[in-house]
Protein backbone atom coordinates (compact mmCIF):
# COMPACT_ATOMS: atom_id res chain seq x y z
CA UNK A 1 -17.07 -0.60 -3.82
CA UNK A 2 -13.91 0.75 -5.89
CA UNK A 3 -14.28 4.20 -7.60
CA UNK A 4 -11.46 5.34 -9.92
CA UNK A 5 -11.40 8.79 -11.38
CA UNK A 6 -9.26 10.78 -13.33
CA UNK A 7 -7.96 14.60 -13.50
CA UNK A 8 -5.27 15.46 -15.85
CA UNK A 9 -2.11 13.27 -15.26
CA UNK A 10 -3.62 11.95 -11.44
CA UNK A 11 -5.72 8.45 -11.29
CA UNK A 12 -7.71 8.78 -8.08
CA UNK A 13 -8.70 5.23 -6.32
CA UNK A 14 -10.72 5.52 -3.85
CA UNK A 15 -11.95 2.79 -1.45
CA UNK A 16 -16.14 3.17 -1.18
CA UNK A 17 -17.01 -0.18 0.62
CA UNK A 18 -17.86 1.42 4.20
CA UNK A 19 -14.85 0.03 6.34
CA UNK A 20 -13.07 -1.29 3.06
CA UNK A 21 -12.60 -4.50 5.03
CA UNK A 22 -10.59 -7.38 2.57
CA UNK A 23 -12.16 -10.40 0.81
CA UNK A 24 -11.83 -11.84 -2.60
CA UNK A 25 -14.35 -9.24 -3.79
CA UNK A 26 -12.51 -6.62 -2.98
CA UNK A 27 -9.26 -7.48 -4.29
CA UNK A 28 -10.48 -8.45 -8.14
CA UNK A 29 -11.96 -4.92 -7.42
CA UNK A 30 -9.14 -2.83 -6.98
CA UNK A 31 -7.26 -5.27 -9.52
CA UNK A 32 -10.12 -4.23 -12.16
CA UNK A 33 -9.48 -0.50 -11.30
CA UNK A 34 -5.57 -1.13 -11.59
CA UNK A 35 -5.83 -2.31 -15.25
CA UNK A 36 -7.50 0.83 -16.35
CA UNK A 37 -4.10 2.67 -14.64
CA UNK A 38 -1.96 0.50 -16.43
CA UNK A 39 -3.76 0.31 -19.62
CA UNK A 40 -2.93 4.50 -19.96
CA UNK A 41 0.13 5.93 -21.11
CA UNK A 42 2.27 9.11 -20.52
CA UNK A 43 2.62 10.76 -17.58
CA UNK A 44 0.78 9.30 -14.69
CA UNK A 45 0.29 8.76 -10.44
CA UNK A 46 -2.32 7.70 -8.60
CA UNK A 47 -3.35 8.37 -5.36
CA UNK A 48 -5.39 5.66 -3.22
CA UNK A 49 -7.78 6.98 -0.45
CA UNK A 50 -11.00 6.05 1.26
CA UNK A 51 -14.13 7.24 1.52
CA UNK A 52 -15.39 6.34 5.00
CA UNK A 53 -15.18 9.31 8.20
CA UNK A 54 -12.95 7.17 10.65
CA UNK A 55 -11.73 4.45 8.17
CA UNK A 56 -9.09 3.76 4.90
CA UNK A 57 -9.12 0.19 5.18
CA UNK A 58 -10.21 -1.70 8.62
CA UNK A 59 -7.90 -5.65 7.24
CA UNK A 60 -9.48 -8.93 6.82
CA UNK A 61 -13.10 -9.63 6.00
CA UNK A 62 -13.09 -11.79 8.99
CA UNK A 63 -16.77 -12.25 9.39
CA UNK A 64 -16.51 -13.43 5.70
CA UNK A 65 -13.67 -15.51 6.14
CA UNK A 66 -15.90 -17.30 9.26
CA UNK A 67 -19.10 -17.67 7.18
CA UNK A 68 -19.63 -20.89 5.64
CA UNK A 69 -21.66 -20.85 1.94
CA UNK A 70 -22.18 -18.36 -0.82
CA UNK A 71 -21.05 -14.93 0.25
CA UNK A 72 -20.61 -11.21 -1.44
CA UNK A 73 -17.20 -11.65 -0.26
CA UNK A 74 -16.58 -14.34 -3.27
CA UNK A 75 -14.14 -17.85 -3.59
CA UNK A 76 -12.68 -17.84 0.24
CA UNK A 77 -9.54 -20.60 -1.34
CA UNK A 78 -8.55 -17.80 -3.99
CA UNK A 79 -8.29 -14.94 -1.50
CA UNK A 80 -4.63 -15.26 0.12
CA UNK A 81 -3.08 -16.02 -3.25
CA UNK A 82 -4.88 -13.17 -5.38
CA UNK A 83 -4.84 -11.20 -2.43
CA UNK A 84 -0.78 -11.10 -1.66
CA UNK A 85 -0.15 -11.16 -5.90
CA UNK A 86 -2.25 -7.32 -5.72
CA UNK A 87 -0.37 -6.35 -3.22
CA UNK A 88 2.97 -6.98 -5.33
CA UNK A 89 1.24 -5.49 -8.31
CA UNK A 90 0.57 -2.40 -6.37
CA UNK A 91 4.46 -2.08 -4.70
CA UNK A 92 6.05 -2.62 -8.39
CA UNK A 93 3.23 -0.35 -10.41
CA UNK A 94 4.56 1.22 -13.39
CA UNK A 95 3.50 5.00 -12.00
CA UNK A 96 4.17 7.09 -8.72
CA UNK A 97 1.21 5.70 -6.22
CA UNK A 98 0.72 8.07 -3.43
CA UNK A 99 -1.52 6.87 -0.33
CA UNK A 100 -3.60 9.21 1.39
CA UNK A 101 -4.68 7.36 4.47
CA UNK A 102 -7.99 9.07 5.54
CA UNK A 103 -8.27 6.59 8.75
CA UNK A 104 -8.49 3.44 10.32
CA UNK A 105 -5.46 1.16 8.30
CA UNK A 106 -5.09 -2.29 10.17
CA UNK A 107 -3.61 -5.39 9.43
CA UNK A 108 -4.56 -5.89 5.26
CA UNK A 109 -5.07 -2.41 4.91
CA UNK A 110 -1.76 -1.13 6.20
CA UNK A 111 -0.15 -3.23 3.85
CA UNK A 112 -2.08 -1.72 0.91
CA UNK A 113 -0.97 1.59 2.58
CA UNK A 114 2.72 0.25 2.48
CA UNK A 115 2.96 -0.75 -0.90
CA UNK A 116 2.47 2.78 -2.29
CA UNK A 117 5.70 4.87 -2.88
CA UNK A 118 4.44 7.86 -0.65
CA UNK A 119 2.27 7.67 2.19
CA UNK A 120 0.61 11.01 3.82
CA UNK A 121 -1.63 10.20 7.12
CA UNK A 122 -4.96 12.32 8.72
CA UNK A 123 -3.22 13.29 12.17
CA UNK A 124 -6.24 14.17 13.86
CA UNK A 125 -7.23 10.71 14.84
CA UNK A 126 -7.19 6.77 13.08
CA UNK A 127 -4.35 4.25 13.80
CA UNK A 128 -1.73 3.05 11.45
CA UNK A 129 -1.50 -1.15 12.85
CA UNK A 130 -0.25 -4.67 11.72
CA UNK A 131 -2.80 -5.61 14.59
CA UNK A 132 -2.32 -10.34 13.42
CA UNK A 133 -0.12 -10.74 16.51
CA UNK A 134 -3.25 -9.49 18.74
CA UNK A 135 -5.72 -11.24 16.76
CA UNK A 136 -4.12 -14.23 17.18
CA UNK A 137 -2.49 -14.95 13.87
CA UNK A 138 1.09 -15.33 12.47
CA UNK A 139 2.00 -13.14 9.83
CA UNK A 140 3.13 -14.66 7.08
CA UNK A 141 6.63 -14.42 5.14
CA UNK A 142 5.79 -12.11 2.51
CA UNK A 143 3.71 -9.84 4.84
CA UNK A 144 7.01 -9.55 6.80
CA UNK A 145 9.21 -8.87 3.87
CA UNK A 146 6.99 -5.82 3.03
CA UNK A 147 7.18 -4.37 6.34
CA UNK A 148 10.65 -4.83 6.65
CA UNK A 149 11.53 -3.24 3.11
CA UNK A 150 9.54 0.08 4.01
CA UNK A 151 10.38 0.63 7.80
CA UNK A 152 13.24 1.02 9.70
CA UNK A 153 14.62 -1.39 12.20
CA UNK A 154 12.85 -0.17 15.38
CA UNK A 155 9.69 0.25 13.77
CA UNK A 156 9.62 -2.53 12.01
CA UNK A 157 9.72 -4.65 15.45
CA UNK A 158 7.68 -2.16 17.48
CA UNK A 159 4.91 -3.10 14.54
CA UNK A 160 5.11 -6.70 13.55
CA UNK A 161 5.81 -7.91 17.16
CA UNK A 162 4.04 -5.22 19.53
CA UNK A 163 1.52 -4.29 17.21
CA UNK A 164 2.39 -0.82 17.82
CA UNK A 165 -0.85 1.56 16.77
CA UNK A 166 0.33 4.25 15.28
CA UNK A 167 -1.24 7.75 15.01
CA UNK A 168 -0.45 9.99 12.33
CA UNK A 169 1.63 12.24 13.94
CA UNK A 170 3.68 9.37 15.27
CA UNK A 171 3.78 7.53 11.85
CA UNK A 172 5.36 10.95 10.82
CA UNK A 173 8.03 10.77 12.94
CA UNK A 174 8.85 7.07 12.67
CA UNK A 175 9.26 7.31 9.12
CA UNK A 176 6.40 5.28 7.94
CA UNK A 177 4.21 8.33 6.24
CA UNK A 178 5.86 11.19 5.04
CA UNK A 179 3.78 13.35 6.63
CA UNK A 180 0.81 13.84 8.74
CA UNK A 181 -1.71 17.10 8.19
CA UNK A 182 -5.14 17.74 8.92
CA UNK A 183 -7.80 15.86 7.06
CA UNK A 184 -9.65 18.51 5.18
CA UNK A 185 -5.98 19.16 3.46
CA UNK A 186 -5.13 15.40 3.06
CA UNK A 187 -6.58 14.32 -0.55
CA UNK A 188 -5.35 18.07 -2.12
CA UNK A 189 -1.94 16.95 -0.34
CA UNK A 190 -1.82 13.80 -2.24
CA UNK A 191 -2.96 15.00 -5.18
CA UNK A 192 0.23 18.12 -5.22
CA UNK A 193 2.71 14.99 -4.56
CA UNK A 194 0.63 13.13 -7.58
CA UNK A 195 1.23 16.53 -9.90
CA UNK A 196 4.72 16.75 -8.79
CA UNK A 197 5.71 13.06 -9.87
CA UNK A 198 3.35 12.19 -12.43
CA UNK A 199 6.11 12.81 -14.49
CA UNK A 200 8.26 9.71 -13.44
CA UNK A 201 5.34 8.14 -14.85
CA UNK A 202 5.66 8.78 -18.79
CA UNK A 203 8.25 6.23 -18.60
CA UNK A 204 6.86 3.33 -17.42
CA UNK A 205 9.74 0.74 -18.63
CA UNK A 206 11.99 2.63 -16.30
CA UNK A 207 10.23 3.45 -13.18
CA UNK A 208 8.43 -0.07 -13.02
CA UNK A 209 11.98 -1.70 -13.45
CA UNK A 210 13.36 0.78 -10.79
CA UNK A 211 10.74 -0.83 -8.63
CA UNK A 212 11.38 -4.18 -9.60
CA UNK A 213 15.46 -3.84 -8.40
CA UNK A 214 14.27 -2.71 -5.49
CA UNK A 215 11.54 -5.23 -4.32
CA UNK A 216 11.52 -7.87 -7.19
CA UNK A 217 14.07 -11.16 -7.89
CA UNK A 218 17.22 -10.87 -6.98
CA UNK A 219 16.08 -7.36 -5.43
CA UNK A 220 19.55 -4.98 -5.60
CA UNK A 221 18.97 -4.03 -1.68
CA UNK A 222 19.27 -7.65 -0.76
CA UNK A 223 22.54 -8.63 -2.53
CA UNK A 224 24.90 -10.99 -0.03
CA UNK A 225 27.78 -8.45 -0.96
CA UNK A 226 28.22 -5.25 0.07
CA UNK A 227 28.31 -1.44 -1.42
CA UNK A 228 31.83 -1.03 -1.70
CA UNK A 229 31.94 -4.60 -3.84
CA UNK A 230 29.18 -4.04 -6.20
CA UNK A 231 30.79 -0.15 -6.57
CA UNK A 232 34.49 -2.02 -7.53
CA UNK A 233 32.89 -4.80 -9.71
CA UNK A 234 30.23 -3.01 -11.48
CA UNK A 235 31.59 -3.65 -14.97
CA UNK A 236 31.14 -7.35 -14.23
């Protein structure tokens, strides 16, 4: 389901569950896998990719979520919770995460996707899509928060409220992947922007707290006051 592996100063998570679709399951999966990243020290990324032809991560288990009795999926009542508490573990991780996304990232799984620091996208084919809106659901507060944190203002609206599908070379130059290259040269992409900023990682105090101003409590980008203000009263 979840296999994590390990060259030199790169962690490499890779999504093995066919279309890597969400459910309780899942998520204590990639939470298992997480702990082993966090449990290291010195210098460190990781880079998240799938393993599926046409797919990173295809959202919601939504044939679990409609099932009724025991199911591989696991506890149905647990999943939002644990589900949207890994997704903040993953946007505030202690190391450089770079996302290579390999496919197919809708709904759950562009969020995932989102939460890394660096996001590289196949540009050959596979859709980048907050796809609730056409589904028929609402998305929910903290859903919206991420999305709004990680893409600019036209995007951002274009995505939540359109549910815009973007290819890679269009996520490229929207500004929601950094860039978009063939798939054959996607993973040893990742893996160069892994080597390049594993060595943020040897501190982790500093680059999880970095993280933390930026999308945590009392997160420095969402201050009521302006630049100039918090430039002028910075000794305070």
């Amino acid at each position: 389901m979840i296999q994590l592996t390990r060259t030199d100063d790169i962690f490499v998570l890779t999504l093995d569950d066919g279309e890597n679709r969400w459910n309780t399951t899942f998520v204590r999966a990639v939470a298992d896998a997480l702990d082993e990243v966090e449990a290291s020290s010195g210098p460190a990324a990781l880079v998240t990719t799938g393993s599926h032809p046409k797919f990173f991560s295809n959202g919601l288990d939504l044939d679990w979520r409609g099932s009724e009795g025991p199911h591989p999926g696991g506890d149905r009542e647990a999943f939002g919770e644990e589900f949207m508490t890994l997704m903040g573990r993953i946007i505030t991780l202690p190391v450089p995460t770079i996302c290579a996304i390999n496919g197919h990232a809708f709904g759950a799984g562009f969020m995932m996707a989102l939460c890394h620091d660096v996001r590289l996208m196949r540009s050959d084919r596979g859709f980048a899509c907050a796809n609730e809106v056409e589904i028929g659901m609402v998305i929910p507060d903290a859903e919206l928060a991420l999305f709004k944190h990680k893409l600019p203002a036209n995007v951002f609206f274009e995505t939540v409220q359109l549910a815009r599908r973007w290819t890679g070379p269009e996520a490229e130059s929207a500004g929601i992947v950094s860039a978009a290259c063939d798939l054959p040269d996607l993973l040893d992409q990742a893996m160069t922007k892994a080597g390049a900023l594993a060595h943020l990682g040897k501190n982790r105090k500093v680059y999880g707290t970095m993280k933390e101003r930026l999308f945590g409590t009392n997160a420095s980008i969402q201050q009521v006051h302006g630049a100039a203000h918090l430039l002028k009263n910075a000794h305070h």
